[in-house]
Protein backbone atom coordinates (compact mmCIF):
# COMPACT_ATOMS: atom_id res chain seq x y z
CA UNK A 1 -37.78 38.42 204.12
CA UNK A 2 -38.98 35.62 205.91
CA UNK A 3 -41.71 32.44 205.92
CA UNK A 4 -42.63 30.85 208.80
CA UNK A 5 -44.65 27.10 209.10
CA UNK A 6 -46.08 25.25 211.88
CA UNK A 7 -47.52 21.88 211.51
CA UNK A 8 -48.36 19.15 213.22
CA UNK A 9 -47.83 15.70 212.30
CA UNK A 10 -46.88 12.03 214.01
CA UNK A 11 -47.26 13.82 216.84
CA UNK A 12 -44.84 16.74 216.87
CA UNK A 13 -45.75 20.46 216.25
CA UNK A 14 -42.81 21.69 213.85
CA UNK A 15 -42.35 25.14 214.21
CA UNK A 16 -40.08 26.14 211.22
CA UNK A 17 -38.59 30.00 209.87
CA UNK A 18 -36.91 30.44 206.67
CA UNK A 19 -35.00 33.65 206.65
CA UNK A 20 -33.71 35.65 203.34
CA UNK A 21 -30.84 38.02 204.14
CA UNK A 22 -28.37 40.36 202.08
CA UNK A 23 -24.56 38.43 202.25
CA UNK A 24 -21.57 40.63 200.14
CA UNK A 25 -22.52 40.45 197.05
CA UNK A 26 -25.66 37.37 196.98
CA UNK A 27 -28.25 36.34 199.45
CA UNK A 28 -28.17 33.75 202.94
CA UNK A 29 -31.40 31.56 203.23
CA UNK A 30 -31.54 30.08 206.69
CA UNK A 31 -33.79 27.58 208.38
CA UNK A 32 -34.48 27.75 212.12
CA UNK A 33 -36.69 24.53 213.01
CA UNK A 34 -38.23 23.39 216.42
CA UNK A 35 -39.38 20.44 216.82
CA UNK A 36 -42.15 20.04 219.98
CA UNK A 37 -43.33 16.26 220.24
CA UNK A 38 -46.38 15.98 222.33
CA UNK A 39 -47.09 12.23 222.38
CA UNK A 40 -44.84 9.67 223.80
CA UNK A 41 -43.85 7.49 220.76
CA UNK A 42 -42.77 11.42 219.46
CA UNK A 43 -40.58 11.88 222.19
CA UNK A 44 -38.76 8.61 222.00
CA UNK A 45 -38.50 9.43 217.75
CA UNK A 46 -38.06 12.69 217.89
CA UNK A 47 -33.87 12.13 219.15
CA UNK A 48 -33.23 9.30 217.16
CA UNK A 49 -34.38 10.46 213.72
CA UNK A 50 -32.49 13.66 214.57
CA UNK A 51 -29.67 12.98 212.30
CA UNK A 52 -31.70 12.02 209.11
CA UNK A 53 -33.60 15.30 209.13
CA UNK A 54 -30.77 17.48 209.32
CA UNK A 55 -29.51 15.63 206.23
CA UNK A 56 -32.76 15.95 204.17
CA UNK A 57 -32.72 19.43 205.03
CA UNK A 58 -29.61 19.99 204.03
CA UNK A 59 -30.33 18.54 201.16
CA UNK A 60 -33.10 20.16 200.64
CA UNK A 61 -32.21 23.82 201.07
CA UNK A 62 -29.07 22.90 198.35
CA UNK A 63 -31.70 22.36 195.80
CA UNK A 64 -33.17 25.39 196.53
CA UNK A 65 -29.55 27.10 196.45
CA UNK A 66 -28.99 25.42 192.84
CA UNK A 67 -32.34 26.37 191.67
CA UNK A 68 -32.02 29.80 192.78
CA UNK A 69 -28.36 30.13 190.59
């Protein structure tokens, strides 16, 4: 019911959960992502490319969503 990664790269650990769940009648996917940056070009990054991620993983999880249906 669930997947969780951790990696670390360009200096942050990402510590991400994907989470399948029963909704009505189909199913909820849901990412939960922290991001821990360790080395001080990470921590000045890590805010300001904030906005971009969210967007690819949006992105990303509608592909999934299409693929699935």
């Amino acid at each position: 019911d669930h997947i969780r990664i951790v990696t670390d790269t360009h200096g942050t650990d990402w510590d991400s959960v994907f989470t399948v769940r029963p909704a009505g009648e189909g199913t909820r996917l849901t990412l939960e992502m922290e991001a821990r940056p360790h080395t001080v070009l990470a921590r000045v990054m890590t805010p300001l490319i904030k906005g971009q991620l969210r967007k690819a993983l949006e992105s990303d999880l509608d592909a999934v969503k299409t693929f699935c249906e």
